[in-house]
PDB file of N, CA and C in Angstrom:
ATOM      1  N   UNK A   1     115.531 -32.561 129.832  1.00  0.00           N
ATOM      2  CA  UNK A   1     115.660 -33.956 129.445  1.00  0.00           C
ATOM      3  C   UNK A   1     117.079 -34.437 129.684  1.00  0.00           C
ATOM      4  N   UNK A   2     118.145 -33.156 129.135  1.00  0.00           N
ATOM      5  CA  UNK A   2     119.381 -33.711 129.569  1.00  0.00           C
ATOM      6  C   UNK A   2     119.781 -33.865 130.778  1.00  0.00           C
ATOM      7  N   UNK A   3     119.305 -32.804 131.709  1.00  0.00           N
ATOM      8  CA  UNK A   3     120.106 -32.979 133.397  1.00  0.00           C
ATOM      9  C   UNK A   3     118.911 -34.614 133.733  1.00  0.00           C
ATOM     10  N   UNK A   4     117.781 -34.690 133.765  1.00  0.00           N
ATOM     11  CA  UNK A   4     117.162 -36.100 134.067  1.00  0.00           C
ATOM     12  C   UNK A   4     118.119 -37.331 133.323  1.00  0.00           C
ATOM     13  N   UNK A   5     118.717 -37.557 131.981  1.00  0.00           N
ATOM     14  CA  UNK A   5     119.486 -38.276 132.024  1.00  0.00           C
ATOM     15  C   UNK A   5     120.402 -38.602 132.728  1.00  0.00           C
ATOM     16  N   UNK A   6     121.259 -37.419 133.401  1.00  0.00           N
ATOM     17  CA  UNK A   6     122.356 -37.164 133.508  1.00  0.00           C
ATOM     18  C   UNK A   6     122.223 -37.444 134.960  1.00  0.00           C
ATOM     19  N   UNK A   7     121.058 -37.476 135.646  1.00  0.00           N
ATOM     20  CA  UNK A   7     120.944 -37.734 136.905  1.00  0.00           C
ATOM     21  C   UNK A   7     120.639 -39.394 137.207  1.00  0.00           C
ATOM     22  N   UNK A   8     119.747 -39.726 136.483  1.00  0.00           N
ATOM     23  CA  UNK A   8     119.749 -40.780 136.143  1.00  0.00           C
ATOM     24  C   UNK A   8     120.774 -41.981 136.330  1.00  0.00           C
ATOM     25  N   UNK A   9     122.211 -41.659 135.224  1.00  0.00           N
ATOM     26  CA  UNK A   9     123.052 -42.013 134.875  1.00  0.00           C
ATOM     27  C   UNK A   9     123.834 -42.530 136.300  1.00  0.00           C
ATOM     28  N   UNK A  10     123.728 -40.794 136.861  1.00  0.00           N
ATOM     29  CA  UNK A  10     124.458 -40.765 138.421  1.00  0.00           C
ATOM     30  C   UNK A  10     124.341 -41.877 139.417  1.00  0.00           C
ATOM     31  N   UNK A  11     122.998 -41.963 139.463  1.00  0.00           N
ATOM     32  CA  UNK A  11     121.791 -42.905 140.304  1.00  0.00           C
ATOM     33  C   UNK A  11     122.298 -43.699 140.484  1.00  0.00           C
ATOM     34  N   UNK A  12     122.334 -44.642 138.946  1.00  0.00           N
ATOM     35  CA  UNK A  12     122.855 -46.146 139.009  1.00  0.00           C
ATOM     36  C   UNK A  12     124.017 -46.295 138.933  1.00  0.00           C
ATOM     37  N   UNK A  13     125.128 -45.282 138.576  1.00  0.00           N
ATOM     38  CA  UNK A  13     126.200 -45.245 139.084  1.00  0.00           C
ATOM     39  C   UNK A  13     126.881 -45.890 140.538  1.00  0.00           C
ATOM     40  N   UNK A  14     125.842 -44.704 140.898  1.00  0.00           N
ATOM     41  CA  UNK A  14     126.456 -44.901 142.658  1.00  0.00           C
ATOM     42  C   UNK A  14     125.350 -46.403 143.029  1.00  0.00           C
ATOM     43  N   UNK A  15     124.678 -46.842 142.792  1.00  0.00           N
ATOM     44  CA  UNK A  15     123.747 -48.117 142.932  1.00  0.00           C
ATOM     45  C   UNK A  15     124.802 -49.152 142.353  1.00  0.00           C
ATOM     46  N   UNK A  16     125.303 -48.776 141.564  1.00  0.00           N
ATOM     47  CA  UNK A  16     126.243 -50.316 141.312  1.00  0.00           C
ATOM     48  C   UNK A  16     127.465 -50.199 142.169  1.00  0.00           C
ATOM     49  N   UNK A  17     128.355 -49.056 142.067  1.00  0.00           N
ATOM     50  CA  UNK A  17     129.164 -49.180 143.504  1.00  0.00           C
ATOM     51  C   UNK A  17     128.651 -49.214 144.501  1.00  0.00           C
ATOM     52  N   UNK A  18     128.131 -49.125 145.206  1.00  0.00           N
ATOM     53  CA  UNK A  18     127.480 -49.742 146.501  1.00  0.00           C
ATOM     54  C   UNK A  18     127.118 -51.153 146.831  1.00  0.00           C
ATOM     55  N   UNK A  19     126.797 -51.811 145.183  1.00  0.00           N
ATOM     56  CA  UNK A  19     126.344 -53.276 145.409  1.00  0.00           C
ATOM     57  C   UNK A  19     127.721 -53.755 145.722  1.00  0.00           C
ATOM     58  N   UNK A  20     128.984 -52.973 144.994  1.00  0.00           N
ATOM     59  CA  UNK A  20     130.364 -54.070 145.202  1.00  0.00           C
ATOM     60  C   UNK A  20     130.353 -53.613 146.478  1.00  0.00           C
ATOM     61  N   UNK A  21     130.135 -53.161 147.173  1.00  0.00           N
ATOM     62  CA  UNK A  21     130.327 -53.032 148.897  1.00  0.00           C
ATOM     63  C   UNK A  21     129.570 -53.462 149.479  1.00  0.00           C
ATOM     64  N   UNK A  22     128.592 -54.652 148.947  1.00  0.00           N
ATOM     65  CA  UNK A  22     127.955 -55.290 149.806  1.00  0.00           C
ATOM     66  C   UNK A  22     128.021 -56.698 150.710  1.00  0.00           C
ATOM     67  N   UNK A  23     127.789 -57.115 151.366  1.00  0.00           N
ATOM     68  CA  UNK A  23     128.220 -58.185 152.150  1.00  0.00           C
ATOM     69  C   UNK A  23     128.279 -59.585 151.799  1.00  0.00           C
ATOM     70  N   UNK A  24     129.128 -60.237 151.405  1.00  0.00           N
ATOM     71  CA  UNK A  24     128.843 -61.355 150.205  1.00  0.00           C
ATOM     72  C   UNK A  24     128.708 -62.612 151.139  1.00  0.00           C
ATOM     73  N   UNK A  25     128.193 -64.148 150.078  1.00  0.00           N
ATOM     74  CA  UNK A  25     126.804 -64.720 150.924  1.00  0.00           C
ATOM     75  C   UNK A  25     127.956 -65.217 152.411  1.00  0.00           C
ATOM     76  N   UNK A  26     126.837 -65.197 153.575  1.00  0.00           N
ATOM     77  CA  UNK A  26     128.025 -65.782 154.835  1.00  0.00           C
ATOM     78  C   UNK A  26     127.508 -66.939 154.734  1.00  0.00           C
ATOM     79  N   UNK A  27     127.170 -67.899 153.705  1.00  0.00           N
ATOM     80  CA  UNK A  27     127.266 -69.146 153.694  1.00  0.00           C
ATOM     81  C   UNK A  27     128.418 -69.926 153.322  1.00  0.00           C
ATOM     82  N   UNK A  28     128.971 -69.005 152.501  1.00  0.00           N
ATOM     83  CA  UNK A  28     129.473 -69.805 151.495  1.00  0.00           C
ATOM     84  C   UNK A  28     130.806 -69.593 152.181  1.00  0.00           C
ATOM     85  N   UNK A  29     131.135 -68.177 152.981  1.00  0.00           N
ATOM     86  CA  UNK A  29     132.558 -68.128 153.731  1.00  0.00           C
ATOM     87  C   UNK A  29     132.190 -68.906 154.825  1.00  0.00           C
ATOM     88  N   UNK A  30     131.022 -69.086 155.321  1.00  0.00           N
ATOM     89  CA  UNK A  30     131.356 -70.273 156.643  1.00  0.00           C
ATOM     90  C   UNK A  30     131.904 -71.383 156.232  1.00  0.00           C
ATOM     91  N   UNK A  31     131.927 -71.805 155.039  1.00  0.00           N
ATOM     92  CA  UNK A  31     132.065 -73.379 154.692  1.00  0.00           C
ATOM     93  C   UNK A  31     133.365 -73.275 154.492  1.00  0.00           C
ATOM     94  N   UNK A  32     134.009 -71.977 154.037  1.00  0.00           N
ATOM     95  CA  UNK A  32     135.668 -71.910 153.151  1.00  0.00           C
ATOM     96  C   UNK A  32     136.469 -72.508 154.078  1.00  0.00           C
ATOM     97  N   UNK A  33     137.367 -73.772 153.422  1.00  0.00           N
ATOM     98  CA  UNK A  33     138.026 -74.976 153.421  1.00  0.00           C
ATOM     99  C   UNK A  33     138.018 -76.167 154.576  1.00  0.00           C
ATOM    100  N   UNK A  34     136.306 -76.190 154.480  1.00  0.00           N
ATOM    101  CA  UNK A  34     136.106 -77.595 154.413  1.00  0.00           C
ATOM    102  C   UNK A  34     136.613 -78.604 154.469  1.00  0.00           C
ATOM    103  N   UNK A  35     136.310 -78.581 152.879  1.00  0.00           N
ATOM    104  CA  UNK A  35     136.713 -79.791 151.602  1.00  0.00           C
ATOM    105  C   UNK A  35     138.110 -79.965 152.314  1.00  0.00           C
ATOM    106  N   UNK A  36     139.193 -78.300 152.280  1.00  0.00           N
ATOM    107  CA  UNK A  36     140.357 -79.314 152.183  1.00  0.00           C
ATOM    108  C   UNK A  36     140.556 -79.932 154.045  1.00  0.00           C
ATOM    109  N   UNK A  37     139.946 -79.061 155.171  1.00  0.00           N
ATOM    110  CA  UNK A  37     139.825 -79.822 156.370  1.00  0.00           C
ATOM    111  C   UNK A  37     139.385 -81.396 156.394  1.00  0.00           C
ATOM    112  N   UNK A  38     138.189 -81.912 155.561  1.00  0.00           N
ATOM    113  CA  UNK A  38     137.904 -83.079 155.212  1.00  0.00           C
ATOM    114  C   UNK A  38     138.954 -83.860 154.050  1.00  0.00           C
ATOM    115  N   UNK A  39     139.718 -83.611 153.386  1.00  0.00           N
ATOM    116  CA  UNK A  39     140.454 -84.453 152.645  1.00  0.00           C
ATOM    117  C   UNK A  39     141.916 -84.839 153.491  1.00  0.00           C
ATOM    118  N   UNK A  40     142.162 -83.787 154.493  1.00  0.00           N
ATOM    119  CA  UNK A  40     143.209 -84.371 155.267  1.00  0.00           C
ATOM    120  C   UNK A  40     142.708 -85.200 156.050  1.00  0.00           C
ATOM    121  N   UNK A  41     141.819 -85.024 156.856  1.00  0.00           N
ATOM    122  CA  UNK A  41     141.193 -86.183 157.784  1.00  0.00           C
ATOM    123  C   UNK A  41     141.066 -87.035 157.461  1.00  0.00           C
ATOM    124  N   UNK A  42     140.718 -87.523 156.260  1.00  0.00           N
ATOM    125  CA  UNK A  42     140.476 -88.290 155.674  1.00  0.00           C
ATOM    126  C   UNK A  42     142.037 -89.689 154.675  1.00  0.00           C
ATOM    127  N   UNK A  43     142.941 -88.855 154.626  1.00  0.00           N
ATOM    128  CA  UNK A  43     144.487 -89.232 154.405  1.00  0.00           C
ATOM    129  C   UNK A  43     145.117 -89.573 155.467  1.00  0.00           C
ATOM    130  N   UNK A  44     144.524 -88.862 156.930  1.00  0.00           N
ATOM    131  CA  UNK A  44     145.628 -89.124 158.070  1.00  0.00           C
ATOM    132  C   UNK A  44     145.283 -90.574 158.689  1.00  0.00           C
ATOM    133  N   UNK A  45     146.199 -91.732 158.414  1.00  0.00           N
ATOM    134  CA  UNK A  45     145.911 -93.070 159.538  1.00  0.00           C
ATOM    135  C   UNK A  45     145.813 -92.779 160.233  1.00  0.00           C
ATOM    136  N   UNK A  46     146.445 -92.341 160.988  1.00  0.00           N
ATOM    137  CA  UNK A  46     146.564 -92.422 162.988  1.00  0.00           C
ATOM    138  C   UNK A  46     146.733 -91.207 163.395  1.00  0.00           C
ATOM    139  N   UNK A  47     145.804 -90.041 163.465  1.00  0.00           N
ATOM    140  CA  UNK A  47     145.962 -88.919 163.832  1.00  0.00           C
ATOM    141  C   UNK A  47     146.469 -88.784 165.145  1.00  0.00           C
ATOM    142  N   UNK A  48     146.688 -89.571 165.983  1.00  0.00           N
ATOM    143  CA  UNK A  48     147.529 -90.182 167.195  1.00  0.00           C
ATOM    144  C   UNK A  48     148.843 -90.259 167.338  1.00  0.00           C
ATOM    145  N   UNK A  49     149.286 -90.020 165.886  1.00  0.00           N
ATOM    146  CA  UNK A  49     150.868 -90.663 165.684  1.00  0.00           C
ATOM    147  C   UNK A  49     151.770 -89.827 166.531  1.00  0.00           C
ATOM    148  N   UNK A  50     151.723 -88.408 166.692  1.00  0.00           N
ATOM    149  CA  UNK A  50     152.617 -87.899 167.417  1.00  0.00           C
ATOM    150  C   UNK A  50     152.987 -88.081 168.679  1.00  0.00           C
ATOM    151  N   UNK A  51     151.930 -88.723 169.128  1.00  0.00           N
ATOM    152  CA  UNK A  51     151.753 -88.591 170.732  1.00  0.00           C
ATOM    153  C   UNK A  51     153.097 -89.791 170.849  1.00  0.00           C
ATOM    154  N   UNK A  52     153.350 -90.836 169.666  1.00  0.00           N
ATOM    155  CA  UNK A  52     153.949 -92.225 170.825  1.00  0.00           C
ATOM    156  C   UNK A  52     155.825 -92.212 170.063  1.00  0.00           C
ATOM    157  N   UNK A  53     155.969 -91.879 171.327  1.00  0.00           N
ATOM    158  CA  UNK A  53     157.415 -91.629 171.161  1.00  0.00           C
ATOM    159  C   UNK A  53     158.154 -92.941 171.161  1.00  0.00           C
ATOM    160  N   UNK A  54     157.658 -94.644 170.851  1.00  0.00           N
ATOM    161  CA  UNK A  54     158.295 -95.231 170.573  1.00  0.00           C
ATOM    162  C   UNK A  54     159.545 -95.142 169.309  1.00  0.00           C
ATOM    163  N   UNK A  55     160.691 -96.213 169.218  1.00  0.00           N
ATOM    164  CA  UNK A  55     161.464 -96.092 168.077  1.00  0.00           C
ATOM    165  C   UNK A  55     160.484 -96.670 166.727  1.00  0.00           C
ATOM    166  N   UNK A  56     160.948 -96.421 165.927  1.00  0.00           N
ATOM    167  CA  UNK A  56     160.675 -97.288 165.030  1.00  0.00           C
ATOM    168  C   UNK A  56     161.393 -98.349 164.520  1.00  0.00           C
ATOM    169  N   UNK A  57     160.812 -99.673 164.717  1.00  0.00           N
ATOM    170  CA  UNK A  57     161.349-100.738 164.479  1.00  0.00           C
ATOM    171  C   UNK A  57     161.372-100.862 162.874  1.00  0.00           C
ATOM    172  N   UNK A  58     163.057-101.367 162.251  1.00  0.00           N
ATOM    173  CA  UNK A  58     163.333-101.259 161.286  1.00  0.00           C
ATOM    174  C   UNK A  58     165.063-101.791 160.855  1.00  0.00           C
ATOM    175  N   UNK A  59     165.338-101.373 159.960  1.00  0.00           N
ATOM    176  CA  UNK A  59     166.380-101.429 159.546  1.00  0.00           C
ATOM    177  C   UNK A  59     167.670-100.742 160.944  1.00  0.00           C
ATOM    178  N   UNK A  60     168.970-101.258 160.951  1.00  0.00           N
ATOM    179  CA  UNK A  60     169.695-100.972 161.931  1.00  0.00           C
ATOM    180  C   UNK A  60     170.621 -99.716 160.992  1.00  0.00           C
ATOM    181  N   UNK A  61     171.144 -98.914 161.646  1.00  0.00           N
ATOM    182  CA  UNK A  61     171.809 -97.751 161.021  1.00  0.00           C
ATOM    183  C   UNK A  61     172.981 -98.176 159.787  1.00  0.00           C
ATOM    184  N   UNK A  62     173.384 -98.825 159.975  1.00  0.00           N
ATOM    185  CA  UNK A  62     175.134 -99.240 159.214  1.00  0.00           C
ATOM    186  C   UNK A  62     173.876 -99.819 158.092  1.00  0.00           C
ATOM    187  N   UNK A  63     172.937-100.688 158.246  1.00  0.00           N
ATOM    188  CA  UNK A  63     172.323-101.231 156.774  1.00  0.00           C
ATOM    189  C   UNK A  63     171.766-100.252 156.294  1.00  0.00           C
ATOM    190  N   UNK A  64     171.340 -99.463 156.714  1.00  0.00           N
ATOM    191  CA  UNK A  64     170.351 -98.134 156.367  1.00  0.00           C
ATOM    192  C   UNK A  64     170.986 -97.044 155.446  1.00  0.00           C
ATOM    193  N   UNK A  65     172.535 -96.825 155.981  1.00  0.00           N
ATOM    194  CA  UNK A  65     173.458 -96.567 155.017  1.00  0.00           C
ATOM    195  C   UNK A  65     173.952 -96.624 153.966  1.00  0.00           C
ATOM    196  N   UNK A  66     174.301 -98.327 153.775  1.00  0.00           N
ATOM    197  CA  UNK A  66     174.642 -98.679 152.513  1.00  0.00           C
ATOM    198  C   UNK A  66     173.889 -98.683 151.724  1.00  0.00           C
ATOM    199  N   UNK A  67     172.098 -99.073 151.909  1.00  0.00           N
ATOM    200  CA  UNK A  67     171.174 -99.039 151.561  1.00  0.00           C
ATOM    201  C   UNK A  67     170.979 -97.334 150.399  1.00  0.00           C
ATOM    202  N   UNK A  68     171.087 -96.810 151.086  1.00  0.00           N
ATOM    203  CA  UNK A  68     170.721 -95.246 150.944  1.00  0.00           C
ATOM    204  C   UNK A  68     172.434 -94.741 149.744  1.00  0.00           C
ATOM    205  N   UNK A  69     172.897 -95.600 150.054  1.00  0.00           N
ATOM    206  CA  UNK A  69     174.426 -95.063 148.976  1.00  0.00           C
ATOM    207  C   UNK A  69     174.311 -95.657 148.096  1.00  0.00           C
ATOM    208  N   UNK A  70     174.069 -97.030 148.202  1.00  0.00           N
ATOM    209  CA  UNK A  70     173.878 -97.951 146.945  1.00  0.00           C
ATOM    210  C   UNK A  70     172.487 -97.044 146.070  1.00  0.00           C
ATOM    211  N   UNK A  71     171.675 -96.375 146.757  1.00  0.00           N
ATOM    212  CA  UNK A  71     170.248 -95.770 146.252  1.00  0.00           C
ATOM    213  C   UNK A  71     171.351 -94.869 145.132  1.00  0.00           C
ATOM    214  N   UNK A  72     172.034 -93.886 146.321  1.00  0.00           N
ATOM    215  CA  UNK A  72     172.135 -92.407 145.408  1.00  0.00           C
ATOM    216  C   UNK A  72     173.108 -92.854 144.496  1.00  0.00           C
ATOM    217  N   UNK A  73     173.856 -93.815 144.485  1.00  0.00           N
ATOM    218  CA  UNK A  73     174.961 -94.504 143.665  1.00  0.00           C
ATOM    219  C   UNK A  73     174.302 -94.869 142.137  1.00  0.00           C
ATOM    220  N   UNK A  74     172.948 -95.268 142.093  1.00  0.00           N
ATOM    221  CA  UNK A  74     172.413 -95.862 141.069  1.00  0.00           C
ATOM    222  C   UNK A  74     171.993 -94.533 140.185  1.00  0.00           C
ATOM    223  N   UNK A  75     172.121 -93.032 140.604  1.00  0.00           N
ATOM    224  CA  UNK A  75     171.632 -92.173 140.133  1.00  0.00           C
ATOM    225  C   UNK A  75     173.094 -91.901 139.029  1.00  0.00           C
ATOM    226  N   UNK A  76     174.278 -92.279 139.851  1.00  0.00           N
ATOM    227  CA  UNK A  76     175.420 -91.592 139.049  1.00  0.00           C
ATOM    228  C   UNK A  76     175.447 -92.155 138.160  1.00  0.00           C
ATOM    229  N   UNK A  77     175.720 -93.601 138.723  1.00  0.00           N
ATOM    230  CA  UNK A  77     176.347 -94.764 137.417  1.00  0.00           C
ATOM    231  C   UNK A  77     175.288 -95.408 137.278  1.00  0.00           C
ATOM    232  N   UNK A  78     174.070 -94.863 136.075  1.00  0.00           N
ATOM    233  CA  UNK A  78     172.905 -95.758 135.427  1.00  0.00           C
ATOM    234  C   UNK A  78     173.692 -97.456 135.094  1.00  0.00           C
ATOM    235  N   UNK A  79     172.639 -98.308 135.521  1.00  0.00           N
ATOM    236  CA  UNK A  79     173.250 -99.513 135.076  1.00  0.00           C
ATOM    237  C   UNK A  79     173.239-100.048 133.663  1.00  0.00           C
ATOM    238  N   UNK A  80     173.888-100.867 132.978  1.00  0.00           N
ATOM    239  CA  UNK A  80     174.522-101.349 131.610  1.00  0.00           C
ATOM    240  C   UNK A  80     173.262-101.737 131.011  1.00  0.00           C
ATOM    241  N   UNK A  81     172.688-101.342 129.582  1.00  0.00           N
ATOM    242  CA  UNK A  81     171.862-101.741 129.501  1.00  0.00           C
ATOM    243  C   UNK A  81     171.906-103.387 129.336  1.00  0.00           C
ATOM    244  N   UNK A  82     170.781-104.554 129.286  1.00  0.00           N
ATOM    245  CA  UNK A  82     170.885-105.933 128.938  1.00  0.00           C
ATOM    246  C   UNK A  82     171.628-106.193 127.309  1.00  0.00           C
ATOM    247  N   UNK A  83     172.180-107.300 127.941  1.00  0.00           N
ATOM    248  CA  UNK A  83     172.810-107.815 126.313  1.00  0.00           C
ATOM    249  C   UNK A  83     172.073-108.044 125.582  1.00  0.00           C
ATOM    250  N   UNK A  84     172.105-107.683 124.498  1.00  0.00           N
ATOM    251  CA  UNK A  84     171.638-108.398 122.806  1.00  0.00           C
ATOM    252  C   UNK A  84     171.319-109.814 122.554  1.00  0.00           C
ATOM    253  N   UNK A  85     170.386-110.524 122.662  1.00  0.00           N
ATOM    254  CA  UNK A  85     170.226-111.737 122.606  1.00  0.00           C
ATOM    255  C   UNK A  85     170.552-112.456 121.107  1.00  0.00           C
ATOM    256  N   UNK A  86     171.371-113.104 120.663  1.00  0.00           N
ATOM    257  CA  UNK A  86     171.798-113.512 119.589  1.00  0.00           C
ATOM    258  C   UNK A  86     170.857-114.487 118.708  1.00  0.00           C
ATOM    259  N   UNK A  87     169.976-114.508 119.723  1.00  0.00           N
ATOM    260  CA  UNK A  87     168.783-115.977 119.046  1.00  0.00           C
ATOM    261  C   UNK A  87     167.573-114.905 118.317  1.00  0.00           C
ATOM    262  N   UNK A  88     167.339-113.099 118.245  1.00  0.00           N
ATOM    263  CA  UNK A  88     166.809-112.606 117.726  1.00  0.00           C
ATOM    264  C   UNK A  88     166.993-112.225 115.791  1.00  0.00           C
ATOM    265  N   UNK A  89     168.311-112.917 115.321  1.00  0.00           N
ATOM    266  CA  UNK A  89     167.967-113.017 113.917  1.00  0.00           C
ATOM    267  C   UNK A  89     167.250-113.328 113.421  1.00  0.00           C
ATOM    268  N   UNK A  90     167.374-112.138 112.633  1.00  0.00           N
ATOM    269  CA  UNK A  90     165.637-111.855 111.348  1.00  0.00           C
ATOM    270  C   UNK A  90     164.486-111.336 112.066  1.00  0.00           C
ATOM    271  N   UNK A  91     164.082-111.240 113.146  1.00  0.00           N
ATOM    272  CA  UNK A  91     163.124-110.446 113.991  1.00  0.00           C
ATOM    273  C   UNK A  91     163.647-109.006 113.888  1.00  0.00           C
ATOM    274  N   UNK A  92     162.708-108.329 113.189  1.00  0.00           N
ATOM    275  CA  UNK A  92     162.723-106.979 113.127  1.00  0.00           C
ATOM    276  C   UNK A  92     162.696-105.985 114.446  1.00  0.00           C
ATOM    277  N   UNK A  93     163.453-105.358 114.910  1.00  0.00           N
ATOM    278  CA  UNK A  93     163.220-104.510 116.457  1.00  0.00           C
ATOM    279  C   UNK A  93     162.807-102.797 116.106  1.00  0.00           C
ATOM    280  N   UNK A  94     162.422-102.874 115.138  1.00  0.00           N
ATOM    281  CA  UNK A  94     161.515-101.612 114.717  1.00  0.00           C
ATOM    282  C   UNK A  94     162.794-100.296 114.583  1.00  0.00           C
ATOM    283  N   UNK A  95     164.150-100.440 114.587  1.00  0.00           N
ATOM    284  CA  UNK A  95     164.824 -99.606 113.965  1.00  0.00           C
ATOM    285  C   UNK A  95     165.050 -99.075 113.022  1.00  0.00           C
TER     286      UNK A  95
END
């Protein structure tokens, strides 16, 4: 009775490792990334764009500059907050 358990035991042992070595569904890896092939297609305007080596019409370099300093400038020196309006006496501002 004991070696029939014990063989038993073996059986489905080796029956369940074998299932993890089995070939998993080829449906579901044919499809793997799709979705994300379709969500770019789907984001790209002009999948054309590389091809046209025109400039881009825009801003001229020297404005593009100041533009872009005045940007990173606003990061250093946050601007002042607005003045205190004096016509708010007796209105509570939740302090």
């Amino acid at each position: 009775m004991n070696n029939l358990s014990t063989r038993l035991a073996l059986i489905s042992t080796v029956a369940l490792l074998a299932a993890g070595c089995a070939q998993r569904a080829p449906r579901l890896e044919s499809q793997m990334g799709q979705s994300l092939n379709m969500l770019r297609a789907q984001q790209t305007v002009n999948p054309q764009a590389s091809n046209n080596t025109d400039p881009v019409a825009g801003m001229d370099a020297r404005s593009a500059q100041i533009a872009n300093d005045r940007y990173e400038q606003s990061f250093k020196t946050p601007a002042a907050p607005p003045p205190r309006n004096a016509f708010t006496i007796g209105i509570s501002s939740g302090r």
